[in-house]
N, C-alpha and C. Protein backbone atom coordinates (compact mmCIF):
# COMPACT_ATOMS: atom_id res chain seq x y z
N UNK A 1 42.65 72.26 34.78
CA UNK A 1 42.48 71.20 35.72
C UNK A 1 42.05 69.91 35.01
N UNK A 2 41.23 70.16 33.98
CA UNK A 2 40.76 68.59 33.22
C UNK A 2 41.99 68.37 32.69
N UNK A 3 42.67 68.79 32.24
CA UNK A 3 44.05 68.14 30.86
C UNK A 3 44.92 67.47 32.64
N UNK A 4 45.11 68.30 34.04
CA UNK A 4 45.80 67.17 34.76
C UNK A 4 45.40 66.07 34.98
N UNK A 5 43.71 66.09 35.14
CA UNK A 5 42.73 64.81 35.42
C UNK A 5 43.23 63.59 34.32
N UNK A 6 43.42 64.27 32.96
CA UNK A 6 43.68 63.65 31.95
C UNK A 6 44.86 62.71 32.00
N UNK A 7 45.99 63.74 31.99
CA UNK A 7 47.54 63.25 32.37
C UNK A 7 47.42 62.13 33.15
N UNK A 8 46.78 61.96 34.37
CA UNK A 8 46.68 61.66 35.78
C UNK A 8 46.14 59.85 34.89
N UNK A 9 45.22 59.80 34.82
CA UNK A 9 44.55 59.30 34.23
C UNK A 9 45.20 58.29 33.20
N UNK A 10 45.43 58.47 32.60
CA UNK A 10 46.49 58.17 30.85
C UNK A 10 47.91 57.64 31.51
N UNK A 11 48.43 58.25 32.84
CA UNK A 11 49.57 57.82 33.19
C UNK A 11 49.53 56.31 33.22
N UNK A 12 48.61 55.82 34.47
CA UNK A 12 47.82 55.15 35.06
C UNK A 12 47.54 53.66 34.36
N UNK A 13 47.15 53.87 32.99
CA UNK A 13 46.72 52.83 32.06
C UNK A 13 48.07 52.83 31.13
N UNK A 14 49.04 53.58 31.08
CA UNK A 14 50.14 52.86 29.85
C UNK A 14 50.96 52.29 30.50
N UNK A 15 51.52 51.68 29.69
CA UNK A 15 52.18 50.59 29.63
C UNK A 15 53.76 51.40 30.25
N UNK A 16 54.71 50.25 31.25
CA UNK A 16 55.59 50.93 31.28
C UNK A 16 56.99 50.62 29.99
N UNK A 17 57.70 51.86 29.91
CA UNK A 17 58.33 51.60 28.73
C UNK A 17 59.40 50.93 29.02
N UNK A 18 60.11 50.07 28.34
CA UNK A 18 61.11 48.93 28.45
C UNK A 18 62.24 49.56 28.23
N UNK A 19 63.28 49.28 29.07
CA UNK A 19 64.55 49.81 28.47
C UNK A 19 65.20 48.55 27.35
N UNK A 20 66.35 49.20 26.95
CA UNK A 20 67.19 48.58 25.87
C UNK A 20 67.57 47.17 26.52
N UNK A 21 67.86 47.39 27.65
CA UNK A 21 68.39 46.14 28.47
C UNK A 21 67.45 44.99 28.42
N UNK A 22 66.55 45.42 28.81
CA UNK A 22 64.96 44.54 28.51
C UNK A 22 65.21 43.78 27.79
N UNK A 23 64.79 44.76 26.22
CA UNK A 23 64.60 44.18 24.93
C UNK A 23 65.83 42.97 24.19
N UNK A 24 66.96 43.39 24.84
CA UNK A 24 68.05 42.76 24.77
C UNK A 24 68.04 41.14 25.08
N UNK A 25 67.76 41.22 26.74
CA UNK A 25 67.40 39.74 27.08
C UNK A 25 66.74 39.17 26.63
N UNK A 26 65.53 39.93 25.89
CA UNK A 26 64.44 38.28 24.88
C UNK A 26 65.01 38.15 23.86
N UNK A 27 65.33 37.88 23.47
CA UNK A 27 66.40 37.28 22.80
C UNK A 27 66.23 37.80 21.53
N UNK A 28 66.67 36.85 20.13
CA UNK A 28 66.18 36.99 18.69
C UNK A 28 64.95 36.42 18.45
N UNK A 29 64.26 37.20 17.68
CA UNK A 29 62.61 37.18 17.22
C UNK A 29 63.22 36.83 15.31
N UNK A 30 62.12 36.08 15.30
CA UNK A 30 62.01 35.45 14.06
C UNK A 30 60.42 35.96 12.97
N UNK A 31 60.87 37.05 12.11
CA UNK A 31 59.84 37.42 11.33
C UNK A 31 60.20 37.54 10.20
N UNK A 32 59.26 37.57 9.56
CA UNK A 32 59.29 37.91 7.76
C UNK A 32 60.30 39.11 7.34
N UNK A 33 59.51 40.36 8.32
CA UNK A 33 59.82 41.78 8.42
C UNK A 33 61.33 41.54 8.66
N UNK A 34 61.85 41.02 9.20
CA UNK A 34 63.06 40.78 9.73
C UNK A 34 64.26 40.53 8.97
N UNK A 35 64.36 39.76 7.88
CA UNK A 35 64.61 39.42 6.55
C UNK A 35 66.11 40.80 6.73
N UNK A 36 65.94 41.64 6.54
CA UNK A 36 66.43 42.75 5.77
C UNK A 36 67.02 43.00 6.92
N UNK A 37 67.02 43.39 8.11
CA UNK A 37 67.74 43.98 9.33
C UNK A 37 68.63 43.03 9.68
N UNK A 38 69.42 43.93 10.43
CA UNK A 38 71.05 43.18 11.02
C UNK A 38 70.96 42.12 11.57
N UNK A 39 71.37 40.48 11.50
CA UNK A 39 71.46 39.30 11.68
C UNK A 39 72.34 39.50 12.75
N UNK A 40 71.43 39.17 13.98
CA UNK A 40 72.62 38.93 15.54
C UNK A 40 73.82 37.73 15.02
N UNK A 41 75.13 38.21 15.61
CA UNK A 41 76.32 37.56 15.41
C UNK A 41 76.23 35.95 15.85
N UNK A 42 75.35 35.60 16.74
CA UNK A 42 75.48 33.93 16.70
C UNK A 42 74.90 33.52 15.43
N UNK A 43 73.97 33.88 15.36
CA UNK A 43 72.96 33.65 13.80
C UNK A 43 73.64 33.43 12.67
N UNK A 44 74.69 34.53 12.58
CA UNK A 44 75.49 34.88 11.07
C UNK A 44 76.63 33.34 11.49
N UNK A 45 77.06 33.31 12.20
CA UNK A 45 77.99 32.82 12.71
C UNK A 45 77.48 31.13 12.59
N UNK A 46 76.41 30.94 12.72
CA UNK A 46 75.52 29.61 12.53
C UNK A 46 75.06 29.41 11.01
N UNK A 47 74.71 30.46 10.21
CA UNK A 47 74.26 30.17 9.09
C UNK A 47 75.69 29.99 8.24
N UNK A 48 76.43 30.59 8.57
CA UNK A 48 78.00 30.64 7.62
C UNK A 48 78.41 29.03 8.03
N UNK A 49 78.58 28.87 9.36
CA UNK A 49 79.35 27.41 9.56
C UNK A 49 78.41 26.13 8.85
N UNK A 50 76.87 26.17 8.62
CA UNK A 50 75.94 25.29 8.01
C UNK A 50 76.81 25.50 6.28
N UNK A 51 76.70 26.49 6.18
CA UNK A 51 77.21 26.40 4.53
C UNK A 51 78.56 25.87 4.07
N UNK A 52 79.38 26.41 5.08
CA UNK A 52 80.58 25.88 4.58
C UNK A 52 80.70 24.33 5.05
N UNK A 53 80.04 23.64 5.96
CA UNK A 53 80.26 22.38 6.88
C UNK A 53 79.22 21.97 5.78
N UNK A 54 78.50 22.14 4.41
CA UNK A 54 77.90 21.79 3.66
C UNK A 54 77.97 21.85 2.22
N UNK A 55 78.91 22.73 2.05
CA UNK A 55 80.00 22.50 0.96
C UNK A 55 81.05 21.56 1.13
N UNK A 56 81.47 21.15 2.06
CA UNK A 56 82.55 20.56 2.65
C UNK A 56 82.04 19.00 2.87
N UNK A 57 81.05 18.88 2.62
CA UNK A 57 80.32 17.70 3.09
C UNK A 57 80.01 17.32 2.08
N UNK A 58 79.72 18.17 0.87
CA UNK A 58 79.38 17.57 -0.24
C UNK A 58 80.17 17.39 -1.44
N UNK A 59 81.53 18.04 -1.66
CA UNK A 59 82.71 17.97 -1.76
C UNK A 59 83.44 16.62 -1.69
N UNK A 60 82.90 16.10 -0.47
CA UNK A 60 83.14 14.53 0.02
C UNK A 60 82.80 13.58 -0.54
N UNK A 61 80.84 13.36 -1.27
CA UNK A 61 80.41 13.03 -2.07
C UNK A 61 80.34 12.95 -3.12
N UNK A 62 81.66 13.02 -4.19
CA UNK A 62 81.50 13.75 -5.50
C UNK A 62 80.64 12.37 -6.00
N UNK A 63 80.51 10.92 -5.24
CA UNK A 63 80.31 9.81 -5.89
C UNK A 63 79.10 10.03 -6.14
N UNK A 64 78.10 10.22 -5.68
CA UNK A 64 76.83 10.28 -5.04
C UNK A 64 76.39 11.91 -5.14
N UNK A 65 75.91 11.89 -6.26
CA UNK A 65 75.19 13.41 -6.65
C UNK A 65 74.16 13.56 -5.72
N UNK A 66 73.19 12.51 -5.52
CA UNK A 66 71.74 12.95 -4.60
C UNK A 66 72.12 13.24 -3.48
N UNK A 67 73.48 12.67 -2.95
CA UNK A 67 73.96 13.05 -1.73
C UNK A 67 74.12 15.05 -1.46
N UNK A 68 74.80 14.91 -2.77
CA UNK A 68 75.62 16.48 -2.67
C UNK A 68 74.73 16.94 -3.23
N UNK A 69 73.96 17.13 -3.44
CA UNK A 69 72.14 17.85 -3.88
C UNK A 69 72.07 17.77 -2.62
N UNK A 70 71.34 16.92 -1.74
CA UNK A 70 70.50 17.34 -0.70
C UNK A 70 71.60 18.00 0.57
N UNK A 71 72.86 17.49 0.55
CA UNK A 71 73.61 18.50 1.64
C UNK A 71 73.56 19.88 0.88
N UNK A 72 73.77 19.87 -0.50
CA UNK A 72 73.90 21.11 -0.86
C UNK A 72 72.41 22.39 -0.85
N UNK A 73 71.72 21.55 -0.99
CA UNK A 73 70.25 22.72 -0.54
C UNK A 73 70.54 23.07 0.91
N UNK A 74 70.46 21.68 1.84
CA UNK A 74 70.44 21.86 3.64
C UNK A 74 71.26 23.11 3.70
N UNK A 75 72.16 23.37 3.17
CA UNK A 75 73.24 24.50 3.54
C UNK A 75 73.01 25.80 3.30
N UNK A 76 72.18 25.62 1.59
CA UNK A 76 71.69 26.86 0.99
C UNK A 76 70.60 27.59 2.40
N UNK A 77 69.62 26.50 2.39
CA UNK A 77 68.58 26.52 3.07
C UNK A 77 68.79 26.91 4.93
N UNK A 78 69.62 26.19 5.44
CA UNK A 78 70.06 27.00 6.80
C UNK A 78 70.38 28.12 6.60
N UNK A 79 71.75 28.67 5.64
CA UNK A 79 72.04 29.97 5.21
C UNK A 79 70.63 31.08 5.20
N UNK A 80 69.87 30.84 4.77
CA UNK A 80 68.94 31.52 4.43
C UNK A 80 67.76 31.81 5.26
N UNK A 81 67.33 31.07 6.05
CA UNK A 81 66.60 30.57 7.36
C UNK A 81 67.62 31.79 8.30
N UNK A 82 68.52 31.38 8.08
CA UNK A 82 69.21 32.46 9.85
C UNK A 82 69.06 33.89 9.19
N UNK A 83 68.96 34.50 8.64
CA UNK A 83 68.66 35.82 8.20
C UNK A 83 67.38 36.31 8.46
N UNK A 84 66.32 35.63 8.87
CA UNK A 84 64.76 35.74 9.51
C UNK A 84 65.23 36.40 11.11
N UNK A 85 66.66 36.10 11.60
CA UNK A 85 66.54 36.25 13.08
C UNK A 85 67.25 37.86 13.15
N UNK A 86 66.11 38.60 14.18
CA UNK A 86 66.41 39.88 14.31
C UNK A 86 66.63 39.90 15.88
N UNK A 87 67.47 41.03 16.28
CA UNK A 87 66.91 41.74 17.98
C UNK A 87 66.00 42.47 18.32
């Protein structure tokens, strides 16, 4: 009878569990930990178009090196930034 009191009890105070659907709608979370796990498809899809729309941009500049330096980090640097975003 105490371990149902218990059950009873313990039900009561947890938390209810989230389905997949849930977790789905909040969207992409941005962590360190995150780094390494699968990059949601807008993400990949955003960091690829920054790089190439930044090769392509700097390509343009061959006159102007400081130009194609700083587009050329921005690109490195978005690229690299969207890989933080997990589900």
């Amino acid at each position: 009878m105490e371990t149902e009191n218990k059950k009873e009890a313990g039900a009561a105070y947890e938390a209810p569990e989230q389905t997949p659907q849930a977790e789905a709608k909040r969207g992409a979370r941005v962590r360190l930990k995150s780094y390494f796990e699968p990059t949601p498809k807008r993400f990949r899809v955003l960091g690829d178009s920054m790089a190439a729309a930044s090769l392509f941009l700097a390509g343009l500049n061959i006159d102007n090196p400081k130009t194609m330096l700083i587009i050329g980090i921005s690109g490195a640097v978005g690229k690299f930034v969207t890989n933080f975003f997990a589900e």
